[in-house]
Protein backbone atom coordinates (compact mmCIF):
# COMPACT_ATOMS: atom_id res chain seq x y z
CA UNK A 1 142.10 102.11 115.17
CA UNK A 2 142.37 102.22 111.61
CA UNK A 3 139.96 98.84 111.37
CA UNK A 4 137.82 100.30 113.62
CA UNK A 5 137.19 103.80 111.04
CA UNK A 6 136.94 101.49 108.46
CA UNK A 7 134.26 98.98 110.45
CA UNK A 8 132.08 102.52 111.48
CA UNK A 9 132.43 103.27 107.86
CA UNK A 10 130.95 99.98 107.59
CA UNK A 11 128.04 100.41 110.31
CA UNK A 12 127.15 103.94 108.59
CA UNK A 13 126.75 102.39 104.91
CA UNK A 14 124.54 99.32 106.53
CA UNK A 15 122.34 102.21 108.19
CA UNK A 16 121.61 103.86 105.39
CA UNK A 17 120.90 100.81 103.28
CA UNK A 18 118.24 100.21 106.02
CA UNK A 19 116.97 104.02 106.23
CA UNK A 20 116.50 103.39 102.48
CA UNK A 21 114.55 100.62 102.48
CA UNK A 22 112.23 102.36 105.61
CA UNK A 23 112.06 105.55 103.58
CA UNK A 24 110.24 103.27 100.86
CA UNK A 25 108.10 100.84 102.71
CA UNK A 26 106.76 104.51 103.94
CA UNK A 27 106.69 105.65 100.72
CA UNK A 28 104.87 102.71 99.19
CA UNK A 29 107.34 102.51 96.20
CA UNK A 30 106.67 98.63 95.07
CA UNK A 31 110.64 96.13 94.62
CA UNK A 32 112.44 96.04 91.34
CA UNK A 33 111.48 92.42 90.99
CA UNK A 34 107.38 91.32 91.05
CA UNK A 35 108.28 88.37 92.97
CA UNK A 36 110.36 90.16 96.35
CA UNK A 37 109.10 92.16 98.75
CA UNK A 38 111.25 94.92 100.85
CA UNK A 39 112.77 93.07 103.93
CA UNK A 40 111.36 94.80 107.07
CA UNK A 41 113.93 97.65 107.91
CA UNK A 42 113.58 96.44 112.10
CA UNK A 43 115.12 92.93 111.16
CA UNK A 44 117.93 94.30 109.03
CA UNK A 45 119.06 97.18 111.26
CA UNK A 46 119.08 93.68 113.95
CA UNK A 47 120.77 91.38 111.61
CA UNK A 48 123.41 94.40 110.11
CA UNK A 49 124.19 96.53 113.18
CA UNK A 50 122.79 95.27 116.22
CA UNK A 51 123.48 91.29 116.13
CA UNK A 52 127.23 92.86 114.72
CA UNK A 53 129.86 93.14 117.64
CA UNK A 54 131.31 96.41 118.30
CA UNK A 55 129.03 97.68 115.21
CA UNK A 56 127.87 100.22 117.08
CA UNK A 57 130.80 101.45 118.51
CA UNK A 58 132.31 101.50 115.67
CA UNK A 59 130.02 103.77 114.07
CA UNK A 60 130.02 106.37 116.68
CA UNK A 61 134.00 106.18 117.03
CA UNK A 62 134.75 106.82 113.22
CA UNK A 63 131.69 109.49 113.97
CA UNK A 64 133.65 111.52 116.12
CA UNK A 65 137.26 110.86 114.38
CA UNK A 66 134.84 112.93 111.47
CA UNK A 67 133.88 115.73 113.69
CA UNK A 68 137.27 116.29 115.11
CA UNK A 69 138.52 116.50 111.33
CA UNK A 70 135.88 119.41 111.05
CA UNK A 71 136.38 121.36 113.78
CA UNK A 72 140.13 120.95 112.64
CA UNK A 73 139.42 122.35 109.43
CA UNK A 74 136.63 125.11 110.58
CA UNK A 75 138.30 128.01 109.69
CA UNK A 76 139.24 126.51 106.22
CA UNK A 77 136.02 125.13 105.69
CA UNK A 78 134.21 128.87 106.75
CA UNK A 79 137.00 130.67 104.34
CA UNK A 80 136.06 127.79 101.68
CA UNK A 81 132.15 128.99 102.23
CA UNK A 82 132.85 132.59 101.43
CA UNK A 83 134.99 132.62 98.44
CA UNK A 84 132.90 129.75 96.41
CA UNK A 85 130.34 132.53 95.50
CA UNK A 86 127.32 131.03 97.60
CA UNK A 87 124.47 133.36 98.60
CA UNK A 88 124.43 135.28 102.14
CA UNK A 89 121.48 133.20 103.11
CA UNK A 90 123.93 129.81 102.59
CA UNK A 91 126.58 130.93 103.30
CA UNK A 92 124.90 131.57 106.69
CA UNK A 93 123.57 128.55 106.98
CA UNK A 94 127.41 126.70 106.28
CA UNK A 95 128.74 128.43 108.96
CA UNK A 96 126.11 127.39 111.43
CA UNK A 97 126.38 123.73 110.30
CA UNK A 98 130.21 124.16 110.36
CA UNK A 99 130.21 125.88 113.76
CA UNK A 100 127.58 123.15 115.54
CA UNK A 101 130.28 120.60 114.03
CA UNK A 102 132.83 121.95 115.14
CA UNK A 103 131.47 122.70 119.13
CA UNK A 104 134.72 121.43 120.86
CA UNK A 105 132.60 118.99 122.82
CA UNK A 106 135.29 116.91 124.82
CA UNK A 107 133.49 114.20 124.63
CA UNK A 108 133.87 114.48 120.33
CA UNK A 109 137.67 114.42 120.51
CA UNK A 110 138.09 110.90 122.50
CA UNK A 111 138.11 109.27 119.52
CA UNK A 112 141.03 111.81 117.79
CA UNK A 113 142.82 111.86 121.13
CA UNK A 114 143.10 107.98 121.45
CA UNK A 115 143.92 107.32 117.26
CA UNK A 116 147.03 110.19 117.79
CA UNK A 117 147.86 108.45 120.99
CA UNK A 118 147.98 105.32 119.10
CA UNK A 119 149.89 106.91 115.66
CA UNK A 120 152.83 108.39 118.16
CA UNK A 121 153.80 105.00 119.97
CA UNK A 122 153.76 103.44 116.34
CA UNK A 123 156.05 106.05 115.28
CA UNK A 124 157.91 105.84 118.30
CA UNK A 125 158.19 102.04 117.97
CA UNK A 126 159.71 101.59 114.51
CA UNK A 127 163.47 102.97 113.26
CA UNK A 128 161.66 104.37 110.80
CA UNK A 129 158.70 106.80 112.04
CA UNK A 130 156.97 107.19 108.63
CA UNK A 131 156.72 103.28 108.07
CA UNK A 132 154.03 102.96 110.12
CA UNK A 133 152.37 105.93 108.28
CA UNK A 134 152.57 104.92 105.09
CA UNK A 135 150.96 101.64 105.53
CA UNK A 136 148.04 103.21 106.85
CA UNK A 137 148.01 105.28 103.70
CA UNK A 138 148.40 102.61 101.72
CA UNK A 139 145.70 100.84 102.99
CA UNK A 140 143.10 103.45 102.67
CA UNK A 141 143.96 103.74 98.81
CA UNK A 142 143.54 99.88 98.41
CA UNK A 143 140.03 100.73 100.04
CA UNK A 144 138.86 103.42 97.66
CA UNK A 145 140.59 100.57 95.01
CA UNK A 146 138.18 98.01 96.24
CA UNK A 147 135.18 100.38 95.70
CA UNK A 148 135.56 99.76 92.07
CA UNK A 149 134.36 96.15 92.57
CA UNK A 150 131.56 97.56 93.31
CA UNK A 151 128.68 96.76 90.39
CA UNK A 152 126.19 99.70 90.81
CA UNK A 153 127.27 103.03 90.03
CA UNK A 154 125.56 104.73 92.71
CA UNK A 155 126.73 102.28 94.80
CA UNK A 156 130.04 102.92 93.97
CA UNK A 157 130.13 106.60 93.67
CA UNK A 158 128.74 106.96 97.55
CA UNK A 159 131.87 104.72 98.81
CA UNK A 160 133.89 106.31 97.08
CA UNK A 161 132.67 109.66 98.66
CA UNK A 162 132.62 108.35 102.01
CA UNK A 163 136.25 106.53 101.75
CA UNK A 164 137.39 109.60 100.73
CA UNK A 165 135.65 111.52 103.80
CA UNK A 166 137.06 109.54 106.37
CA UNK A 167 140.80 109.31 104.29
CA UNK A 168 140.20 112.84 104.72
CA UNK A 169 139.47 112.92 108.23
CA UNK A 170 142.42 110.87 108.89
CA UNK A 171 144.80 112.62 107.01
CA UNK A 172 143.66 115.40 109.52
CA UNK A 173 144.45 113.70 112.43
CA UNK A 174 147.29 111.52 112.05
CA UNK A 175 148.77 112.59 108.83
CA UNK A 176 152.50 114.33 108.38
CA UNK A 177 155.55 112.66 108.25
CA UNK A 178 155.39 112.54 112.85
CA UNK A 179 151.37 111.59 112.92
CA UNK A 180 151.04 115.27 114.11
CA UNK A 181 147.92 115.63 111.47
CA UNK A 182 148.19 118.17 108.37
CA UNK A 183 147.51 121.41 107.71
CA UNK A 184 143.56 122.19 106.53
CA UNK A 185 145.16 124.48 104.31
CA UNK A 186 146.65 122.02 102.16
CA UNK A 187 143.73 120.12 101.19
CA UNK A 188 142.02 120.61 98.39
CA UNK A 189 138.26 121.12 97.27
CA UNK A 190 137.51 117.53 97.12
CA UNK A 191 138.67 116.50 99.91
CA UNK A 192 136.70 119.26 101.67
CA UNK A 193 133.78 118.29 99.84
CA UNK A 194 134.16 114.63 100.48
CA UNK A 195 135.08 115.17 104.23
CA UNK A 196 131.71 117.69 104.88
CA UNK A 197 129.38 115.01 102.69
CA UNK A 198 130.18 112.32 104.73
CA UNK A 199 130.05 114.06 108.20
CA UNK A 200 126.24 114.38 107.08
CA UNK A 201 126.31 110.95 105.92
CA UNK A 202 126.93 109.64 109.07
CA UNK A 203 125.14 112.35 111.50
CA UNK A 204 122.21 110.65 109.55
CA UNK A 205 123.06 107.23 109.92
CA UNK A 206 123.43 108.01 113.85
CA UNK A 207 120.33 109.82 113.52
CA UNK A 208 118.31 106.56 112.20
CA UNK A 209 120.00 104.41 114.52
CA UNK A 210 118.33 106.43 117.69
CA UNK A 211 115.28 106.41 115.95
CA UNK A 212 115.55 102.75 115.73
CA UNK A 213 116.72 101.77 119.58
C-alpha cells in the first residue's frame, strides 16, 4: 500500500504537468526554446496516466487515503482556522472546504480501511510490532530526500509539499507505535499546511483527469 500512495503521488504530479501544459496551449504562452513546441496535453495524459497500469487507481487510492487524513483531522484543522487570525468571510469558507472534505462518504475510507488492515497484520506478523513501522517511515524520508535531486526549484518545492502531504496523511492513518494512526493534535502547522495543499493538489489533478476521459 505504501507503493501504491507513492505511485498516486506519482499519477497526481504527471496530471498536473499535463493541466499545465493545457492551461498554456489555451493561453497561447509560446515554449522556452524557439525551436519546441508544447506536446499536445491529449497524448501526454495517454502516454503518462492512461497507457500506465494501475495509474489511475493509484491516483484515486492515495486520493482517498488524503481525505480520510482530513476528515481525521477536521476538528483540528477547523480549531487551526479560527485561531490563525483569518477573516470571518475565510474562515467561513475553510470550514466549508474542510467540512465537504471531510463528508464521511464510505466509499472515501476504503482506501484508509484496507492500508490499517494491512499495517495491523504487519505488526501482528513481526516480534517486533514497530519494525514494520519504522521502515515505512523511513522510506517516506528517503522520498522527501530524493526530492532534492530534483534541478528546478519549483519543481522541487511542490514535491516536497506534496511528499510531505501524503507523509502527513499517513502518519494519520497508520502512525503510533500499534499502526492505530496519531493524534491530529500533535501535528504541527506544516504538516497541516502540507496535508490541506495537497488534498487540493490532487482534487485538481482528479478534476483534470474527468475532464480528460
Amino acid at each position: 500500500d505504501f507503493n501504491k500512495a507513492v505511485s498516486g503521488l506519482h499519477s497526481m504530479i504527471s496530471a498536473q504537468v499535463v493541466r499545465g501544459i493545457h492551461e498554456r496551449i489555451l493561453n497561447n504562452e509560446p515554449f522556452d526554446e524557439e525551436t519546441e513546441v508544447w506536446t499536445d496535453p491529449n497524448v501526454e495524459y495517454q502516454r503518462r496516466l492512461r497507457d500506465q497500469p494501475l495509474a489511475m487507481e493509484n491516483l484515486y487510492f492515495t486520493y482517498m487515503l488524503v481525505l480520510s487524513a482530513v476528515a481525521k483531522a477536521q476538528d483540528r484543522l477547523l480549531q487551526e482556522s479560527r485561531d490563525f487570525g483569518v477573516s470571518e468571510l475565510q474562515n467561513v469558507l475553510n470550514s466549508q472546504l474542510i467540512m465537504a472534505a471531510a463528508n464521511n462518504d464510505p466509499t472515501t475510507r476504503a482506501a484508509s480501511r484496507q492500508l490499517q488492515q494491512h499495517a495491523s497484520v504487519a505488526v501482528a506478523g513481526t516480534a517486533d510490532p514497530g519494525a514494520a513501522l519504522w521502515e515505512g517511515r523511513m522510506r517516506v524520508r528517503e522520498l522527501i530526500r530524493v526530492m532534492n535531486c530534483v534541478q528546478c526549484n519549483k519543481c522541487r518545492l511542490h514535491g516536497k509539499i506534496s511528499t510531505m502531504g501524503v507523509s502527513t496523511a499517513l502518519k494519520l492513518l497508520v502512525g503510533g507505535s500499534q499502526g492505530q494512526g496519531e493524534d491530529p493534535t500533535s501535528l504541527n502547522r506544516v504538516e497541516l499546511s502540507t496535508l490541506v495543499t495537497t488534498l487540493h493538489k490532487f482534487s485538481r489533478a482528479v478534476d483534470y483527469c474527468q475532464t480528460m476521459s
